[in-house]
Protein backbone atom coordinates (compact mmCIF):
# COMPACT_ATOMS: atom_id res chain seq x y z
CA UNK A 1 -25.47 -97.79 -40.89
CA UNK A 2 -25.61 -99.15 -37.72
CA UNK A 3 -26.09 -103.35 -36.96
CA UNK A 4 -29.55 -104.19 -35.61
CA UNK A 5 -29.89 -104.83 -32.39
CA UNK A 6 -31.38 -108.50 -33.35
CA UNK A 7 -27.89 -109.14 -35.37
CA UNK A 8 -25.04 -107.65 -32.85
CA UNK A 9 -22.84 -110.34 -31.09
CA UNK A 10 -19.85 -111.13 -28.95
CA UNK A 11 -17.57 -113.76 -29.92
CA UNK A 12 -14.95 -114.66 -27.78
CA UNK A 13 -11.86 -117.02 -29.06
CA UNK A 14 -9.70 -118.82 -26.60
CA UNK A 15 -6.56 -120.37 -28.17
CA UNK A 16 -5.35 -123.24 -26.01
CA UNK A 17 -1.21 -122.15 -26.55
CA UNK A 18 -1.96 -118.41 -26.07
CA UNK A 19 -1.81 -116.69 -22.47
CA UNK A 20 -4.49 -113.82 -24.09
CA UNK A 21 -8.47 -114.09 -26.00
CA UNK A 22 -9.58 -112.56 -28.62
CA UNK A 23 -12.98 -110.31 -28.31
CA UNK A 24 -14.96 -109.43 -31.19
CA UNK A 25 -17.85 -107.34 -30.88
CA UNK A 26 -20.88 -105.70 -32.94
CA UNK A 27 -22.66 -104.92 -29.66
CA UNK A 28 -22.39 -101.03 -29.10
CA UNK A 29 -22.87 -101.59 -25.50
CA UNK A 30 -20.22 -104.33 -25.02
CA UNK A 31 -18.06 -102.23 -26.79
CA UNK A 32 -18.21 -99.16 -24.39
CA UNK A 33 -17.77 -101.58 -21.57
CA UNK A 34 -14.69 -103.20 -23.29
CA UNK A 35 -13.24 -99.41 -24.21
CA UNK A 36 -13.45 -98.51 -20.60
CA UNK A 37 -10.80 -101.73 -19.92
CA UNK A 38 -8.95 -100.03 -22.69
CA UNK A 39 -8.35 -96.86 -21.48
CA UNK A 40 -7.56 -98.68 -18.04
CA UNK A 41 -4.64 -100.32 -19.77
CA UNK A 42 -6.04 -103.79 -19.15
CA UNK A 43 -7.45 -104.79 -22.43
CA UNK A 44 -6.16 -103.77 -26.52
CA UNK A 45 -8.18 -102.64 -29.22
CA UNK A 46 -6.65 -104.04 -31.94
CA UNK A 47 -9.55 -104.00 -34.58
CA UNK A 48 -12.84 -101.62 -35.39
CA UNK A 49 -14.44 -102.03 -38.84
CA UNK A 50 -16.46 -99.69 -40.62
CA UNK A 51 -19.82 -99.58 -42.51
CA UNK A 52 -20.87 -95.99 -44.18
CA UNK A 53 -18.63 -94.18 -41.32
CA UNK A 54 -20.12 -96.14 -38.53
CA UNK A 55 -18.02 -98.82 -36.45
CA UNK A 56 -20.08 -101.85 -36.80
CA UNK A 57 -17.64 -104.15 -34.78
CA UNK A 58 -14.52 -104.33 -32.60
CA UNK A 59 -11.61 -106.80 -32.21
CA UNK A 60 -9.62 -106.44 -28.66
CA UNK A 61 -7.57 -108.60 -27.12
CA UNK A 62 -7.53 -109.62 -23.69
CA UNK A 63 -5.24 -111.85 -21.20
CA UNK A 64 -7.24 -115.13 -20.24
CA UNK A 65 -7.64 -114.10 -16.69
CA UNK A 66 -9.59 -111.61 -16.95
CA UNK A 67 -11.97 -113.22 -19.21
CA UNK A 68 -12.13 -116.83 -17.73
CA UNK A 69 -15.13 -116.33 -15.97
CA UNK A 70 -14.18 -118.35 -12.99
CA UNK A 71 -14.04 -117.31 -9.57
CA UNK A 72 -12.20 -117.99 -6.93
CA UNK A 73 -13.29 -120.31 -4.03
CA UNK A 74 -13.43 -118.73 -0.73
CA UNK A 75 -12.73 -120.22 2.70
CA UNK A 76 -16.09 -119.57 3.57
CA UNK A 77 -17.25 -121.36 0.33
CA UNK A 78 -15.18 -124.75 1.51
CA UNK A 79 -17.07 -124.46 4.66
CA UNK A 80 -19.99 -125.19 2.53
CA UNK A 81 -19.26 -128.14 1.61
């Protein structure tokens, strides 16, 4: 039994004192994208539930940096300014 596409989401939690997020997932697509940082070594599957032999969701976790969503300012982006 798969989750409708209407229903699937990504959560991400951020703990203030922890250098790494937490990722939870119902969205088949985000989770392909997230196993491919997996098998890179860069993120950790640490969760995947089950409905009726289907995984339904996935918990990884992930350090901060590389979920932040920040980028870094350029010298050409001071320039800019």
């Amino acid at each position: 039994m798969k989750t409708p596409k209407g229903e699937q989401e990504t959560i991400i939690h951020w703990y203030q004192d922890d250098d790494a997020a937490t990722v939870n997932t119902s969205s088949y697509s985000m989770m392909k994208r997230y196993d491919k940082c997996v098998d890179k070594g860069d993120w950790e599957c640490i969760k995947i539930e089950y409905c009726e032999g289907d995984i339904v969701s996935k918990t990884y976790r992930v350090p901060k940096s590389l979920v932040y969503g920040r980028t870094k300012k350029t010298t050409r982006d001071f320039q800019k300014e």
